[in-house]
N, C-alpha and C. Protein backbone atom coordinates (compact mmCIF):
# COMPACT_ATOMS: atom_id res chain seq x y z
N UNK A 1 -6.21 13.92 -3.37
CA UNK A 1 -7.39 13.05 -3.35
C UNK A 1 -8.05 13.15 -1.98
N UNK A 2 -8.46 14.42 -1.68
CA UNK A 2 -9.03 15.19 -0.46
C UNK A 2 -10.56 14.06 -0.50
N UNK A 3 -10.90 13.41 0.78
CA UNK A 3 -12.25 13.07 1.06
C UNK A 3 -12.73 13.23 1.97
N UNK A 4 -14.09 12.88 2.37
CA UNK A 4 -14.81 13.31 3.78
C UNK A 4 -14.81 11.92 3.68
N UNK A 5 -14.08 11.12 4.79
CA UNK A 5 -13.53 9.98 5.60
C UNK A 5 -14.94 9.69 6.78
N UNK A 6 -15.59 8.32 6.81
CA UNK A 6 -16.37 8.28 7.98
C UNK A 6 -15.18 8.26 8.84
N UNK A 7 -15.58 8.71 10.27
CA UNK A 7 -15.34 8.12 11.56
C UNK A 7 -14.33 6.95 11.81
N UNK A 8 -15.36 6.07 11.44
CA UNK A 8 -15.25 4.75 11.57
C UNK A 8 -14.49 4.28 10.81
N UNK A 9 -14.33 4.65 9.63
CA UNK A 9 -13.03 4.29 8.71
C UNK A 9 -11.92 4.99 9.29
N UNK A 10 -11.49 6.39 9.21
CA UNK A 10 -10.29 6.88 10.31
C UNK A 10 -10.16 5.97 11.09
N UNK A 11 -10.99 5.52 11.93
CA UNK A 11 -10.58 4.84 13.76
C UNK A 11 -9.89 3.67 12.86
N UNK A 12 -10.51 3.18 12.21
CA UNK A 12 -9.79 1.97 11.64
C UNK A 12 -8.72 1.47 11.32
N UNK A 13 -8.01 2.87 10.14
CA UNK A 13 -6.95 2.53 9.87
C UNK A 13 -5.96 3.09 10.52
N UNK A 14 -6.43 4.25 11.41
CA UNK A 14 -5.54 4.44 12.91
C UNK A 14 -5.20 2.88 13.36
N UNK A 15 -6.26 2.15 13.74
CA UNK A 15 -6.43 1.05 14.49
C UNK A 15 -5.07 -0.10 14.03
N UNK A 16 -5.34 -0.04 12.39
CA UNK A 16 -4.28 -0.48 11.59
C UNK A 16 -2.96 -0.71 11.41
N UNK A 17 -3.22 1.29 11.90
CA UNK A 17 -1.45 1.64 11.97
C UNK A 17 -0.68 1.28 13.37
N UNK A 18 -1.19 0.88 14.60
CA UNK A 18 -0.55 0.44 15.83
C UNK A 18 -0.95 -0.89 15.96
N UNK A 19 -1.37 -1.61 14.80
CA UNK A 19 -1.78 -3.15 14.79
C UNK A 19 -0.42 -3.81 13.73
N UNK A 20 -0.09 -3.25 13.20
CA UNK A 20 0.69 -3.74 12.08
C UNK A 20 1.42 -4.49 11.77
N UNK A 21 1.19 -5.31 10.78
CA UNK A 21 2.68 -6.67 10.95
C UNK A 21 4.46 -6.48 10.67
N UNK A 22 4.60 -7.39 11.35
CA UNK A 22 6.13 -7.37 10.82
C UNK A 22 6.47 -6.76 9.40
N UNK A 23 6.14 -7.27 8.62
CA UNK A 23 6.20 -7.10 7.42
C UNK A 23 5.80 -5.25 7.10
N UNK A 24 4.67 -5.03 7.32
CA UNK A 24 4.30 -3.86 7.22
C UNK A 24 5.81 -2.25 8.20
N UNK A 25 5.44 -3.28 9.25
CA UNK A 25 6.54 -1.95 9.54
C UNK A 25 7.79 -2.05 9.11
N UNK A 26 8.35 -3.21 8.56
CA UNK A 26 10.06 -3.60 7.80
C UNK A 26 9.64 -2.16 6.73
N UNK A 27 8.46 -2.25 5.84
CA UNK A 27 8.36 -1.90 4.73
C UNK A 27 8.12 -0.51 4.84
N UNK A 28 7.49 0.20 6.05
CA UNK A 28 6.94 1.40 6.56
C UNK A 28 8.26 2.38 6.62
N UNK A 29 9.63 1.10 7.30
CA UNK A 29 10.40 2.17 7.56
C UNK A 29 11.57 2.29 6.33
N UNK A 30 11.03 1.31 5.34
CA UNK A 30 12.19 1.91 4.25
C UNK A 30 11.36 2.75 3.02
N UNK A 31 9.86 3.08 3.87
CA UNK A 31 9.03 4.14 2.70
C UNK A 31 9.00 5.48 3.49
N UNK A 32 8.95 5.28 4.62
CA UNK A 32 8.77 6.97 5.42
C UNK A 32 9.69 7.91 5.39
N UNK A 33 9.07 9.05 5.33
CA UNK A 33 9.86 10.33 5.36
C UNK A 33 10.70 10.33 3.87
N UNK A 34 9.64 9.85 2.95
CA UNK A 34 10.70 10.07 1.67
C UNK A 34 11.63 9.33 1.40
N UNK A 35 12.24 8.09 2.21
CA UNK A 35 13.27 7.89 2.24
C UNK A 35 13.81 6.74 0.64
N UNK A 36 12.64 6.54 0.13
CA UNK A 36 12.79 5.70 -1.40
C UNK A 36 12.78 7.05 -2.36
N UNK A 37 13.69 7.30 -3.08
CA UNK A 37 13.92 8.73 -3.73
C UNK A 37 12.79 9.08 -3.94
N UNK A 38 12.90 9.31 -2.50
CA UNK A 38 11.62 10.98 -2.56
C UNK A 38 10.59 11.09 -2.56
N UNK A 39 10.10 9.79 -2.51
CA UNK A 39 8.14 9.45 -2.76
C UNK A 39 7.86 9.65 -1.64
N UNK A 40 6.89 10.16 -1.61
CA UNK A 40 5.77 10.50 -0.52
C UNK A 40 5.03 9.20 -0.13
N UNK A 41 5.50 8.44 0.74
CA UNK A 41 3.73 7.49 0.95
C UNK A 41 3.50 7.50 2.31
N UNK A 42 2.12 7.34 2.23
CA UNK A 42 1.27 7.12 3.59
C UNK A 42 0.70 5.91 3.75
N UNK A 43 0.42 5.51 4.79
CA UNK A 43 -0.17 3.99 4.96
C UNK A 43 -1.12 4.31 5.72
N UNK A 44 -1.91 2.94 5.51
CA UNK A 44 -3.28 2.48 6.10
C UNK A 44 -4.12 4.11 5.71
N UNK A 45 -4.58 4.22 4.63
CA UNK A 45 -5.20 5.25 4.20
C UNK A 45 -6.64 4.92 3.75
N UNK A 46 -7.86 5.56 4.01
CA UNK A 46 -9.12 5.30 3.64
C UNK A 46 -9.02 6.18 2.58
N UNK A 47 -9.80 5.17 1.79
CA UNK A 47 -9.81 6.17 0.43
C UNK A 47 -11.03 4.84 0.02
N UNK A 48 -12.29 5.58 -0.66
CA UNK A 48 -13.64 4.96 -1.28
C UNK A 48 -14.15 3.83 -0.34
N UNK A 49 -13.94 4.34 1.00
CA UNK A 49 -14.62 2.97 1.29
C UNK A 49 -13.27 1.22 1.68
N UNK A 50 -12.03 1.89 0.94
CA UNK A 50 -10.95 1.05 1.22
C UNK A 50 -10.10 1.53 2.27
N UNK A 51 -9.45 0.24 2.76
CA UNK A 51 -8.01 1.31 3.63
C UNK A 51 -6.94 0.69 2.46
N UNK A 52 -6.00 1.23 2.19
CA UNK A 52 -5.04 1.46 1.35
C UNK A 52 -3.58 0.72 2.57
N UNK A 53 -2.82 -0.39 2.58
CA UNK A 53 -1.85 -0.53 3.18
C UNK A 53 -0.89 0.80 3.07
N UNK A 54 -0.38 0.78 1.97
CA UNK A 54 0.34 2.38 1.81
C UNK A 54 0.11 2.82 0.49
N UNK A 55 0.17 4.28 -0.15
CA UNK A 55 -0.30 4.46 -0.97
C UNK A 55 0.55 6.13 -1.54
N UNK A 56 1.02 6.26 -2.35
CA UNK A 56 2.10 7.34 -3.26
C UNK A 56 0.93 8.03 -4.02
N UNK A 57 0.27 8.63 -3.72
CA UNK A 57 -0.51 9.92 -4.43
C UNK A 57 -0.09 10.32 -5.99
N UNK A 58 1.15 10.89 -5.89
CA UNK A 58 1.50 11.58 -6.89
C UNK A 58 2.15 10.66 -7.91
N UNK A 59 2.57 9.42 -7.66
CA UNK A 59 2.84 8.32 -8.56
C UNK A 59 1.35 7.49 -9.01
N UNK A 60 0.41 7.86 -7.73
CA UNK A 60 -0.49 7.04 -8.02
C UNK A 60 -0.12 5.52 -7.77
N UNK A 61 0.58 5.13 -7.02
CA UNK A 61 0.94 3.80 -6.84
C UNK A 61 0.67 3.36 -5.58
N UNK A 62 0.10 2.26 -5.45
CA UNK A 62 -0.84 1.87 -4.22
C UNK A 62 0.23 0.47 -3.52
N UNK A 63 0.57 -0.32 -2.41
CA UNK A 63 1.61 -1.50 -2.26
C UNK A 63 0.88 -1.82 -1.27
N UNK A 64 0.38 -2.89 -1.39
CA UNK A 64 -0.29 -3.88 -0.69
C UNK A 64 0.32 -5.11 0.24
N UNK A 65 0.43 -5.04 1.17
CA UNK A 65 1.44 -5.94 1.68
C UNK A 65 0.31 -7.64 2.21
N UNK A 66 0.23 -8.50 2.15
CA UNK A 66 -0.57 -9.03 1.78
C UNK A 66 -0.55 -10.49 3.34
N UNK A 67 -1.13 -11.49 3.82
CA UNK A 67 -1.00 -12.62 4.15
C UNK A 67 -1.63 -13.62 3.78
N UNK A 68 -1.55 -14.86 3.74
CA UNK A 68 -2.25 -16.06 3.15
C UNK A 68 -4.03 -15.52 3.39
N UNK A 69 -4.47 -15.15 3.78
CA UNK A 69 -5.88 -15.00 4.02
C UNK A 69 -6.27 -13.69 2.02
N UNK A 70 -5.15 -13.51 2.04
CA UNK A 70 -5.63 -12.75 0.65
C UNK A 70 -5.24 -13.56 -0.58
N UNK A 71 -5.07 -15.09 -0.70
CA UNK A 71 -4.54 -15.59 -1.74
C UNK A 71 -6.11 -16.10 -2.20
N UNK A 72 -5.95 -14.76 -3.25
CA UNK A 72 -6.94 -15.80 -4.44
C UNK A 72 -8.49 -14.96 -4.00
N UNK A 73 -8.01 -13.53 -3.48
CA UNK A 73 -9.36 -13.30 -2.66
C UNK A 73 -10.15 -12.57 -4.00
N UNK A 74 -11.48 -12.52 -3.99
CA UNK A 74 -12.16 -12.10 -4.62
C UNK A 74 -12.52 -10.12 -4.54
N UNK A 75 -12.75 -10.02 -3.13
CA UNK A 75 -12.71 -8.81 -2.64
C UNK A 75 -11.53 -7.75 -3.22
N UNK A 76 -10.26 -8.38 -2.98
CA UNK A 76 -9.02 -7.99 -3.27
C UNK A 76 -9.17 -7.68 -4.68
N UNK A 77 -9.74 -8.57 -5.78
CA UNK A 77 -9.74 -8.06 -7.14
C UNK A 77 -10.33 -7.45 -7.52
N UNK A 78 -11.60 -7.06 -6.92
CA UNK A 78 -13.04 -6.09 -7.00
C UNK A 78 -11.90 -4.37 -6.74
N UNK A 79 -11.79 -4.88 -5.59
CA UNK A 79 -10.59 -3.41 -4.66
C UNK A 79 -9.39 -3.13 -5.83
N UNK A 80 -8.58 -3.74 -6.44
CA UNK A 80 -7.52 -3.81 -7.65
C UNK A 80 -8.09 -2.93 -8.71
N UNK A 81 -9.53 -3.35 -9.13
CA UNK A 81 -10.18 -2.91 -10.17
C UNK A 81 -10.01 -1.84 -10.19
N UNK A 82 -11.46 -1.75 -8.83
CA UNK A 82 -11.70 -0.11 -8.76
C UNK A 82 -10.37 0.94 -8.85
N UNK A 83 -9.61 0.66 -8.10
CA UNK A 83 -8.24 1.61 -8.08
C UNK A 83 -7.39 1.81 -9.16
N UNK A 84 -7.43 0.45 -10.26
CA UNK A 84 -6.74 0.71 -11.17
C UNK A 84 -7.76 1.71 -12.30
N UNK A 85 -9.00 1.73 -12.00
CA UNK A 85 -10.18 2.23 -13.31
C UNK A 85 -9.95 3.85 -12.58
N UNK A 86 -9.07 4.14 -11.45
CA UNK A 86 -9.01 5.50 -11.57
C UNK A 86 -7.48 5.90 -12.11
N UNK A 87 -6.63 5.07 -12.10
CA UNK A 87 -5.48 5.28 -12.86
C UNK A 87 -4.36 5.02 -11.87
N UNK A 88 -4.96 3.94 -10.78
CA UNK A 88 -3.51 3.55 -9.56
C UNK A 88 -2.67 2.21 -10.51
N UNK A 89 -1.54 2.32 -10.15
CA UNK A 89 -1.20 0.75 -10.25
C UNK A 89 -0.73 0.10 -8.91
N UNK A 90 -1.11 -1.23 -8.56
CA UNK A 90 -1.26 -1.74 -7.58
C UNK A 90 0.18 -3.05 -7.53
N UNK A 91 0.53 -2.45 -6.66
CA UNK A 91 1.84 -3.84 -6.38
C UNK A 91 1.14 -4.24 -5.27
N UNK A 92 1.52 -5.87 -4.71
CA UNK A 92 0.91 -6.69 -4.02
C UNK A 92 2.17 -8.06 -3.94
N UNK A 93 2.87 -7.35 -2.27
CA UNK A 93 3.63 -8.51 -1.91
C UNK A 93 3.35 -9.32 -0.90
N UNK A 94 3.67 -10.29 -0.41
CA UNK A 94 3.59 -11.44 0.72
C UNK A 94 4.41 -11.14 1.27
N UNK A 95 3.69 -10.85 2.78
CA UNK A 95 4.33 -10.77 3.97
C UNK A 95 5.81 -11.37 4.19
N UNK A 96 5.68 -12.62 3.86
CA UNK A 96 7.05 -13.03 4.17
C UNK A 96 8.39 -12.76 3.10
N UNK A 97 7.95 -12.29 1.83
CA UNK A 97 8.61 -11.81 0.72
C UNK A 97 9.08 -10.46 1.06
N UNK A 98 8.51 -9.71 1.61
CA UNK A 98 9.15 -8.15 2.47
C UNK A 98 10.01 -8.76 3.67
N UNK A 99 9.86 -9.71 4.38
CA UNK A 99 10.59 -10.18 5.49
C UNK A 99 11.79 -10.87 4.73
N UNK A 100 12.07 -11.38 4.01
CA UNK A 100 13.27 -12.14 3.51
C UNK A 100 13.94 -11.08 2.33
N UNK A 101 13.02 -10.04 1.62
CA UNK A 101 14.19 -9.34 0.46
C UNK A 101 13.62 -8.26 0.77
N UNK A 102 13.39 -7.06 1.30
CA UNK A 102 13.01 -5.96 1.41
C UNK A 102 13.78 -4.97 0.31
N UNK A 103 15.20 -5.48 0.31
CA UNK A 103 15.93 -4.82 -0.69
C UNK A 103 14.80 -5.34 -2.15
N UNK A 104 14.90 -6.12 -2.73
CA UNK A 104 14.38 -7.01 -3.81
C UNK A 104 12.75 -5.65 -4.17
N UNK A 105 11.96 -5.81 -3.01
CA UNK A 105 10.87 -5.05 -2.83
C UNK A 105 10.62 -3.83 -3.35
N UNK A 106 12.09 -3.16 -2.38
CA UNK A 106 11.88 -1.73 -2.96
C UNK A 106 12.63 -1.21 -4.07
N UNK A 107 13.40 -2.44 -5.15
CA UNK A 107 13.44 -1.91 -6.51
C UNK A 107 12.60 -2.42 -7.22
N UNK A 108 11.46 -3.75 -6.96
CA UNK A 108 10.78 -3.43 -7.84
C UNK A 108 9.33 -2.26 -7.44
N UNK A 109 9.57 -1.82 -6.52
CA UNK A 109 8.43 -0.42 -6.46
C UNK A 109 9.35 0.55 -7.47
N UNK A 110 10.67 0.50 -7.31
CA UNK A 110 11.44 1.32 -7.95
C UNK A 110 10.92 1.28 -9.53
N UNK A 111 11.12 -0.10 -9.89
CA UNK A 111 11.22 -0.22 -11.15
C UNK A 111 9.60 0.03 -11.91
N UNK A 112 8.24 -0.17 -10.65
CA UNK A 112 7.34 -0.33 -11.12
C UNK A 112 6.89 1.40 -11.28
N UNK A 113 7.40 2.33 -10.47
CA UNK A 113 7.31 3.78 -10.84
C UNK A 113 7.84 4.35 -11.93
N UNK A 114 9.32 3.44 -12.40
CA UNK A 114 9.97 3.87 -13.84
C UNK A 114 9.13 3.62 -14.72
N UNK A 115 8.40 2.56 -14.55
CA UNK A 115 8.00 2.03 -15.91
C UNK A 115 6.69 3.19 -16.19
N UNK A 116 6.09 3.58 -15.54
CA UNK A 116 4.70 5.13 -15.93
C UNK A 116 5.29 6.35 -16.45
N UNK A 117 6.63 6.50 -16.05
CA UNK A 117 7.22 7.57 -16.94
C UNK A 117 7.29 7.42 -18.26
């Protein structure tokens, strides 16, 4: 899903990736380098105009790590849409829910990749 990225979106989610919360890097380091059988993900990714918290290409599975400022957001469901009308499915946890079960987390990413097979 090759794009021509503004500028300004790159700087961003660069900006993103050395801004990151607790939560985000708990979750960064039990997704990098493959280390959840074998998935590829990248974070803070621009893609349409969005940055993507982290995002599995080849599963197509997008994980949103989330804080009270996204409960109930409107934007967020517009962003859900679009991604799911190209064929992503979108998990979406609370910050403090990756901070207390990270294990819990990454079987249900587990379980939410079984279930598209």
């Amino acid at each position: 899903m090759r794009q021509n990225v503004p500028d300004q979106h790159r700087q961003f989610a660069k900006d993103m990736r050395t801004a990151s919360t607790r939560a985000e890097n708990m979750l960064w380091q039990a997704l990098r380098g493959k280390k959840l059988e074998s998935m590829k993900f990248k974070r803070q990714v621009p893609v349409d105009n969005y940055i993507l918290d982290f995002v599995c290409f080849s599963e197509k599975l997008i994980i949103e790590v989330d804080g009270a400022q996204h409960s109930g957001n409107d934007k967020d469901k517009r962003r859900d849409a679009h991604f799911e009308a190209l064929g992503f499915r979108i998990l979406r946890f609370w910050n403090n829910e990756v901070e207390r079960n990270l294990d819990g987390v990454c079987q249900h990413i587990l379980t939410a990749r079984d279930e598209r097979i």
